[in-house]
PDB file of N, CA and C in Angstrom:
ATOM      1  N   UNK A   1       0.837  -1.195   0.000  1.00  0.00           N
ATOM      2  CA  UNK A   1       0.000   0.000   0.000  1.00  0.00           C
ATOM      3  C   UNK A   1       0.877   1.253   0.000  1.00  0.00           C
ATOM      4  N   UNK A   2       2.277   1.266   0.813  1.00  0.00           N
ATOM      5  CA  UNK A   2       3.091   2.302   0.984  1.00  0.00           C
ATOM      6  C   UNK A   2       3.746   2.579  -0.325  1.00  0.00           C
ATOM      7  N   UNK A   3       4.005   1.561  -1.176  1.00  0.00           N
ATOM      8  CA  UNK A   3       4.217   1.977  -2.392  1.00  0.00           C
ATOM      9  C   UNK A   3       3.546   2.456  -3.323  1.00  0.00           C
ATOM     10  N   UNK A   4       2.017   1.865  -3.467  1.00  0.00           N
ATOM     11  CA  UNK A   4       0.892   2.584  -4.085  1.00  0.00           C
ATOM     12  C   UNK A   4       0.788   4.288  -4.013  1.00  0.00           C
ATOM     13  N   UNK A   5       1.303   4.249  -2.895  1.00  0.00           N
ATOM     14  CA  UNK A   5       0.553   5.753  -1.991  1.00  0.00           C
ATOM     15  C   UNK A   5       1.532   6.504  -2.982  1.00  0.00           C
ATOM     16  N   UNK A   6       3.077   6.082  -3.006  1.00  0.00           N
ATOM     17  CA  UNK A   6       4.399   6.647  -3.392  1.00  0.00           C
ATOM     18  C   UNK A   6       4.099   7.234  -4.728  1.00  0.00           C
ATOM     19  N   UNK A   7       3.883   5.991  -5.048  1.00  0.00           N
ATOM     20  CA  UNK A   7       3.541   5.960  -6.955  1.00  0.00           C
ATOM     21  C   UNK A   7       2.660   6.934  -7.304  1.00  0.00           C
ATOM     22  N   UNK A   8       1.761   6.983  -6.478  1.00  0.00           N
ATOM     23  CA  UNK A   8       0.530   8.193  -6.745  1.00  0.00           C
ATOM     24  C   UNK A   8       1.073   9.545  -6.638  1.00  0.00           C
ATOM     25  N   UNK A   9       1.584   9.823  -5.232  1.00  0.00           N
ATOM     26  CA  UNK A   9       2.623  11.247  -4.977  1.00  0.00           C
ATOM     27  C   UNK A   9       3.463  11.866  -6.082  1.00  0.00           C
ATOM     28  N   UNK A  10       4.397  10.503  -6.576  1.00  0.00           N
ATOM     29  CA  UNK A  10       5.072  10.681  -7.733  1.00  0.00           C
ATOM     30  C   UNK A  10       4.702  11.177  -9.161  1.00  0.00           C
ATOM     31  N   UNK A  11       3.261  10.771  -9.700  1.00  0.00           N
ATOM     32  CA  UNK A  11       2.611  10.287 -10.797  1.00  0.00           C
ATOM     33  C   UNK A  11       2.706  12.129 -10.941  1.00  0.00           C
ATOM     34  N   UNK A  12       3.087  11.985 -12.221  1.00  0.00           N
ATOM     35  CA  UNK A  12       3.350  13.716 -12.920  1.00  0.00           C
ATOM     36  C   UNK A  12       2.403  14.174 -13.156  1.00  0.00           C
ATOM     37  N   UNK A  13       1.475  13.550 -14.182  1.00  0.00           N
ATOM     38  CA  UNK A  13      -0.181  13.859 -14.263  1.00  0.00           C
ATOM     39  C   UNK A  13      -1.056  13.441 -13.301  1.00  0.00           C
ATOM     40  N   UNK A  14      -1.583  13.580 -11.995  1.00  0.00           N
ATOM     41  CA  UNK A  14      -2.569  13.341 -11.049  1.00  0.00           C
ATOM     42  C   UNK A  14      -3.657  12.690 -11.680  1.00  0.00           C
ATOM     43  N   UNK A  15      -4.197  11.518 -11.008  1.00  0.00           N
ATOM     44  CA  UNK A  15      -5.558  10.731 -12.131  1.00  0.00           C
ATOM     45  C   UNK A  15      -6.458  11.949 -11.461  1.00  0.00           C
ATOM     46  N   UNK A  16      -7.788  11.962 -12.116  1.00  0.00           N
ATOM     47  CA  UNK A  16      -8.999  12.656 -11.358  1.00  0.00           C
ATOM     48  C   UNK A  16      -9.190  12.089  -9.796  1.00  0.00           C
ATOM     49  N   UNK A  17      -8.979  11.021  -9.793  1.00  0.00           N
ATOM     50  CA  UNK A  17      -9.804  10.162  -8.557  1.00  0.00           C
ATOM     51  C   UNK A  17      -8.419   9.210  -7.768  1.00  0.00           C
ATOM     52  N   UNK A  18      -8.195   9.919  -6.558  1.00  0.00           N
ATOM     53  CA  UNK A  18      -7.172   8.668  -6.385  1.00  0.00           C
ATOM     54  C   UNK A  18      -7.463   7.559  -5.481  1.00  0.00           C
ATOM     55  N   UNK A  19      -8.985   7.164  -5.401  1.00  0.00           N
ATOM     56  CA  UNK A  19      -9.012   5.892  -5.162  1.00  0.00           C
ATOM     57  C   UNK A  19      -9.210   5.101  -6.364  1.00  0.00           C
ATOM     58  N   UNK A  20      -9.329   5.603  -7.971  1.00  0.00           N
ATOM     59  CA  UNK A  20      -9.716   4.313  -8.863  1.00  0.00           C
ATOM     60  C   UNK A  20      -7.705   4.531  -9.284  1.00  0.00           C
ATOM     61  N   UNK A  21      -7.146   5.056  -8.814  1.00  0.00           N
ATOM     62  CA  UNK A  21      -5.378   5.105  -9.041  1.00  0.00           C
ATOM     63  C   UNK A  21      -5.372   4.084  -8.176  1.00  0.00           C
ATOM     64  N   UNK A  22      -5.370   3.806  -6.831  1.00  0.00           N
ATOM     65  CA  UNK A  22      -5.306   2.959  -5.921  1.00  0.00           C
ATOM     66  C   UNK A  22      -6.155   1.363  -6.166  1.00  0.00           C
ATOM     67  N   UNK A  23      -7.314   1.656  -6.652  1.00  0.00           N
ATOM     68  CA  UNK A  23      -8.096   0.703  -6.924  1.00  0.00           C
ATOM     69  C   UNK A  23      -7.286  -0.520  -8.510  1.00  0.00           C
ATOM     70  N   UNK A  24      -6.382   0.491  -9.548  1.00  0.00           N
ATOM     71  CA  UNK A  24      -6.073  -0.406 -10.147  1.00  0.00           C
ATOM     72  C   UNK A  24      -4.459  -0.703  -9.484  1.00  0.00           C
ATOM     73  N   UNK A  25      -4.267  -0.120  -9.073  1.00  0.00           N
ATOM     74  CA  UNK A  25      -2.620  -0.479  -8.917  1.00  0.00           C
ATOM     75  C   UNK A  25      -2.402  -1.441  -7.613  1.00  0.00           C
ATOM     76  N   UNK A  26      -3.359  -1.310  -7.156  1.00  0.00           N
ATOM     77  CA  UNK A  26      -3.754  -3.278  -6.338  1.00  0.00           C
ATOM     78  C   UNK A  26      -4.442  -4.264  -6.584  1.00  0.00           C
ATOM     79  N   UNK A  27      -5.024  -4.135  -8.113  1.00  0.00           N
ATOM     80  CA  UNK A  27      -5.664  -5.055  -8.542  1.00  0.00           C
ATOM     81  C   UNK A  27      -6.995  -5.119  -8.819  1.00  0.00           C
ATOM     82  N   UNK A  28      -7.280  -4.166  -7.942  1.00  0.00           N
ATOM     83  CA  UNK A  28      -8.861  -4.180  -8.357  1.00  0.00           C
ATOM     84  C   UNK A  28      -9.780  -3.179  -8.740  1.00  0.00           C
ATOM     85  N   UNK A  29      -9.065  -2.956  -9.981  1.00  0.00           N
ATOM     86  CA  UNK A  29      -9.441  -2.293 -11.282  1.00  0.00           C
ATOM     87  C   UNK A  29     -10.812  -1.874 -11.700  1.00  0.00           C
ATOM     88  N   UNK A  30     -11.265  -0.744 -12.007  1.00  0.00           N
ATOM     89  CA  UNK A  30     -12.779  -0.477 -12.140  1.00  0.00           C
ATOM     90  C   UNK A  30     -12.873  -0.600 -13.294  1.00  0.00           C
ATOM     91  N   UNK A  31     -14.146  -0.521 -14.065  1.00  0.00           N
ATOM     92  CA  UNK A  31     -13.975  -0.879 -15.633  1.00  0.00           C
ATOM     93  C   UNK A  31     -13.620   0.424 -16.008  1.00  0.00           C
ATOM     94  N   UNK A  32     -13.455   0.082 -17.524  1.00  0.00           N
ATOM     95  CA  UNK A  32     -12.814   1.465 -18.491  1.00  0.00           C
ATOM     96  C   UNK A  32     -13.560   2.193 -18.274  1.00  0.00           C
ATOM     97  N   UNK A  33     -13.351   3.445 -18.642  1.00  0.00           N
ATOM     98  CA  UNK A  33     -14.329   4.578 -18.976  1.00  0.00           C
ATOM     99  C   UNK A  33     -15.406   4.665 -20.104  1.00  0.00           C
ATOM    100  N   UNK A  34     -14.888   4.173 -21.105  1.00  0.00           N
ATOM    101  CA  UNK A  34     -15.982   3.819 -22.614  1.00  0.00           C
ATOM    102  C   UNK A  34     -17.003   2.518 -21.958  1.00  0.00           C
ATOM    103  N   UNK A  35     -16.485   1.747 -21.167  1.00  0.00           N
ATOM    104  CA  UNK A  35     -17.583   0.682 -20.862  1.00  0.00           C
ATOM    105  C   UNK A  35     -18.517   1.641 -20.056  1.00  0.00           C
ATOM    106  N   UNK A  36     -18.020   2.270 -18.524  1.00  0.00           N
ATOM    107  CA  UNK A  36     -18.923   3.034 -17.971  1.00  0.00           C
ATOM    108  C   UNK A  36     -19.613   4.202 -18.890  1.00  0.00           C
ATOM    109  N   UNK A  37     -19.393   4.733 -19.892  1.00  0.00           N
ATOM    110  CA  UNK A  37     -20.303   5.674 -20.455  1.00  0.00           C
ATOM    111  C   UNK A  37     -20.969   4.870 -21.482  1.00  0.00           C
ATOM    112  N   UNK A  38     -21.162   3.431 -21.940  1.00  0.00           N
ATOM    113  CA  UNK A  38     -22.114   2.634 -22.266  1.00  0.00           C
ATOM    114  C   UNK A  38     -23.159   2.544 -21.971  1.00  0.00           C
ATOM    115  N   UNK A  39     -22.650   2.025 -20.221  1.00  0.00           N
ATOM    116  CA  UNK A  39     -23.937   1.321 -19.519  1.00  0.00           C
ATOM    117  C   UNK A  39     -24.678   2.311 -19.353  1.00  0.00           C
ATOM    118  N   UNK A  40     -23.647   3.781 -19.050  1.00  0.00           N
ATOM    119  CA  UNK A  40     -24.522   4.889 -18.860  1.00  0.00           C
ATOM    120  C   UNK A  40     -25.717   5.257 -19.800  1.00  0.00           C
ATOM    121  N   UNK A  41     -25.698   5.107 -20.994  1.00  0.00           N
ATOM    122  CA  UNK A  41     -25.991   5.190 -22.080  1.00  0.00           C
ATOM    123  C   UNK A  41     -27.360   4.207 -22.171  1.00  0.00           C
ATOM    124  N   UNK A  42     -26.876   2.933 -21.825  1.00  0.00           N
ATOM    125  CA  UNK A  42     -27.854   2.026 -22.164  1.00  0.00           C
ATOM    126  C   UNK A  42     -28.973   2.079 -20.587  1.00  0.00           C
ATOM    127  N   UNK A  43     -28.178   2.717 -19.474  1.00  0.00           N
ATOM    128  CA  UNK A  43     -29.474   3.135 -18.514  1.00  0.00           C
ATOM    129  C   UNK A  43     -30.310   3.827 -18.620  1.00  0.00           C
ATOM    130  N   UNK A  44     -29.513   4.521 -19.581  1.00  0.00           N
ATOM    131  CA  UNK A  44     -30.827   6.387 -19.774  1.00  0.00           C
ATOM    132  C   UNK A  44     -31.623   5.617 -21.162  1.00  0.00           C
ATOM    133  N   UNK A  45     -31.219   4.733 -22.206  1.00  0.00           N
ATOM    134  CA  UNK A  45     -32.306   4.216 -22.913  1.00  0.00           C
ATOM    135  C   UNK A  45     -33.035   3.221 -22.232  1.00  0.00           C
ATOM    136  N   UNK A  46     -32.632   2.521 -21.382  1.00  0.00           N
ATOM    137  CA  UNK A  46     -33.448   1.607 -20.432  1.00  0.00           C
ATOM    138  C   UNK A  46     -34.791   2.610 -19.700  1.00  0.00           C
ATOM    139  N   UNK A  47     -34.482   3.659 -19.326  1.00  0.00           N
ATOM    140  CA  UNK A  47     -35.160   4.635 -18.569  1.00  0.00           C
ATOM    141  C   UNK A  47     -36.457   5.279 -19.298  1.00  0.00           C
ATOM    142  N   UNK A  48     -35.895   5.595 -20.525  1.00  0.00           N
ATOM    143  CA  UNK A  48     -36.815   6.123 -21.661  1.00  0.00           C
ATOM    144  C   UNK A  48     -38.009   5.105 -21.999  1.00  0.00           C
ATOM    145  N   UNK A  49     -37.332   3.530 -22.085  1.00  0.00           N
ATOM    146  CA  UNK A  49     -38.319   2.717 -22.901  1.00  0.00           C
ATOM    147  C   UNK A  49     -39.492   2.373 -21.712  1.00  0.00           C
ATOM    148  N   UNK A  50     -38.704   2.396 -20.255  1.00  0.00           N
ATOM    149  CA  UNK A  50     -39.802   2.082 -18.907  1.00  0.00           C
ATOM    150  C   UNK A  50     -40.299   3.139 -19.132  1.00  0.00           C
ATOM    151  N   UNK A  51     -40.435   4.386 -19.084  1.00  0.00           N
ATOM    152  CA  UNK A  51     -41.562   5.849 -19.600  1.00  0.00           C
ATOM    153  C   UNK A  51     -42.056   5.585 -20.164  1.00  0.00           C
ATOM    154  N   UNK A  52     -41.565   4.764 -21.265  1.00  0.00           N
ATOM    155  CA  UNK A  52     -42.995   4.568 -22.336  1.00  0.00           C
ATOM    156  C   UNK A  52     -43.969   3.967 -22.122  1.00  0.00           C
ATOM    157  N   UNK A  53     -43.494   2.248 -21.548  1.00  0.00           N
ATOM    158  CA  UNK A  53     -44.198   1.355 -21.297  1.00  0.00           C
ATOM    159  C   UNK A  53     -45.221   1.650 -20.104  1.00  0.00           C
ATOM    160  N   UNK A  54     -44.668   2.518 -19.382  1.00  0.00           N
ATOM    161  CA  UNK A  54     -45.543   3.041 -18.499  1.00  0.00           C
ATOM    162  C   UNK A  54     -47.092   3.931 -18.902  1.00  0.00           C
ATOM    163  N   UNK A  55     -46.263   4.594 -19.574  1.00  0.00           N
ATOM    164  CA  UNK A  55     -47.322   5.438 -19.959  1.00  0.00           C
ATOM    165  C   UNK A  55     -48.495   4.727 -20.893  1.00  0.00           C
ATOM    166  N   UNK A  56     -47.774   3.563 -22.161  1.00  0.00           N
ATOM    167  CA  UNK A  56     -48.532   2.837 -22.729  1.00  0.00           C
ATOM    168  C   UNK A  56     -49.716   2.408 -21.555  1.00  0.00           C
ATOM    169  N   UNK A  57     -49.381   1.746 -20.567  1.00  0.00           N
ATOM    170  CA  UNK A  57     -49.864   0.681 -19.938  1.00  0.00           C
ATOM    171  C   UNK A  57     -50.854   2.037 -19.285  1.00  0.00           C
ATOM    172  N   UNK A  58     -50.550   2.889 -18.909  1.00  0.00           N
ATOM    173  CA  UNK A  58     -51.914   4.008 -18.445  1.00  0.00           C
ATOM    174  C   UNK A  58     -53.187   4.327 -19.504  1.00  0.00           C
ATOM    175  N   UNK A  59     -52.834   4.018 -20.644  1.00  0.00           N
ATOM    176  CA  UNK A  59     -53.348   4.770 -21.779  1.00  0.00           C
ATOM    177  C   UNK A  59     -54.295   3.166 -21.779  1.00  0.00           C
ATOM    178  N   UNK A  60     -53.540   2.306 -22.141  1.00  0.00           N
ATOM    179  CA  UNK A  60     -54.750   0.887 -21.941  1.00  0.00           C
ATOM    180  C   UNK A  60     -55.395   0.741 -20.853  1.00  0.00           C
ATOM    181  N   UNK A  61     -55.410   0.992 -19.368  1.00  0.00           N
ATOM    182  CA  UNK A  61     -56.026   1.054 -18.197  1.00  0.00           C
ATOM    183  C   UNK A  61     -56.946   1.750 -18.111  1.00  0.00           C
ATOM    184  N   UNK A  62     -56.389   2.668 -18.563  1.00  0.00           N
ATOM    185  CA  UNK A  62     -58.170   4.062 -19.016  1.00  0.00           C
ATOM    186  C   UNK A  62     -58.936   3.068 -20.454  1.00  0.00           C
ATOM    187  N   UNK A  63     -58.481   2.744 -21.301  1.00  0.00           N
ATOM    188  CA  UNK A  63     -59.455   2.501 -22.427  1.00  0.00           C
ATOM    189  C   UNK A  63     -60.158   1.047 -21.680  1.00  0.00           C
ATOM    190  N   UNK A  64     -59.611   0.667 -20.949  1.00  0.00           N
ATOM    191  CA  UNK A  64     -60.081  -0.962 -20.776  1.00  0.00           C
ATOM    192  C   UNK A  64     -61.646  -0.553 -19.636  1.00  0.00           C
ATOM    193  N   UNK A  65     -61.340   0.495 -18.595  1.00  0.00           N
ATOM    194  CA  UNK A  65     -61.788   1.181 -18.030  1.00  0.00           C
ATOM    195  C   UNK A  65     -63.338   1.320 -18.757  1.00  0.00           C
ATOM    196  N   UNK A  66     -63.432   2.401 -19.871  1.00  0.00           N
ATOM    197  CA  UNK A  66     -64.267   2.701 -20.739  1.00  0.00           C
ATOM    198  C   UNK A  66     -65.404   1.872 -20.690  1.00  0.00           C
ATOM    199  N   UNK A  67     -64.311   0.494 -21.577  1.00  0.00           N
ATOM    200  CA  UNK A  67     -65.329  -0.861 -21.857  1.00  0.00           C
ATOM    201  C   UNK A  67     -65.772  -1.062 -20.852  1.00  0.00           C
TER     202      UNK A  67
END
């Protein structure tokens, strides 16, 4: 860990975050950045399509209603 810490002190360019500096340089590595702005990606379309389905499913609850 005392060397981790070193390596970081040392490091010329500072990462943004120095626990994912720490997190890979003992092994336990967070995913890339292009993977995390994926999932990000595929949460906010995950998010959109539950709005829809939601809203679908209101729009049939009232018509079923009607009948």
């Amino acid at each position: 860990l005392f060397a981790v810490l070193v390596a970081l002190y040392e490091e010329p360019e500072k990462p943004n975050s120095a626990l994912d500096f720490l997190k890979h340089h003992l092994g336990a590595s967070a995913p890339e950045s292009p993977e995390i702005e994926a999932l990000r990606l595929e949460v906010a379309e995950m998010k959109e399509k539950y709005e829809a389905v939601l809203e679908e499913n209101k729009k049939l609850k009232t018509k079923v209603k009607v009948y």
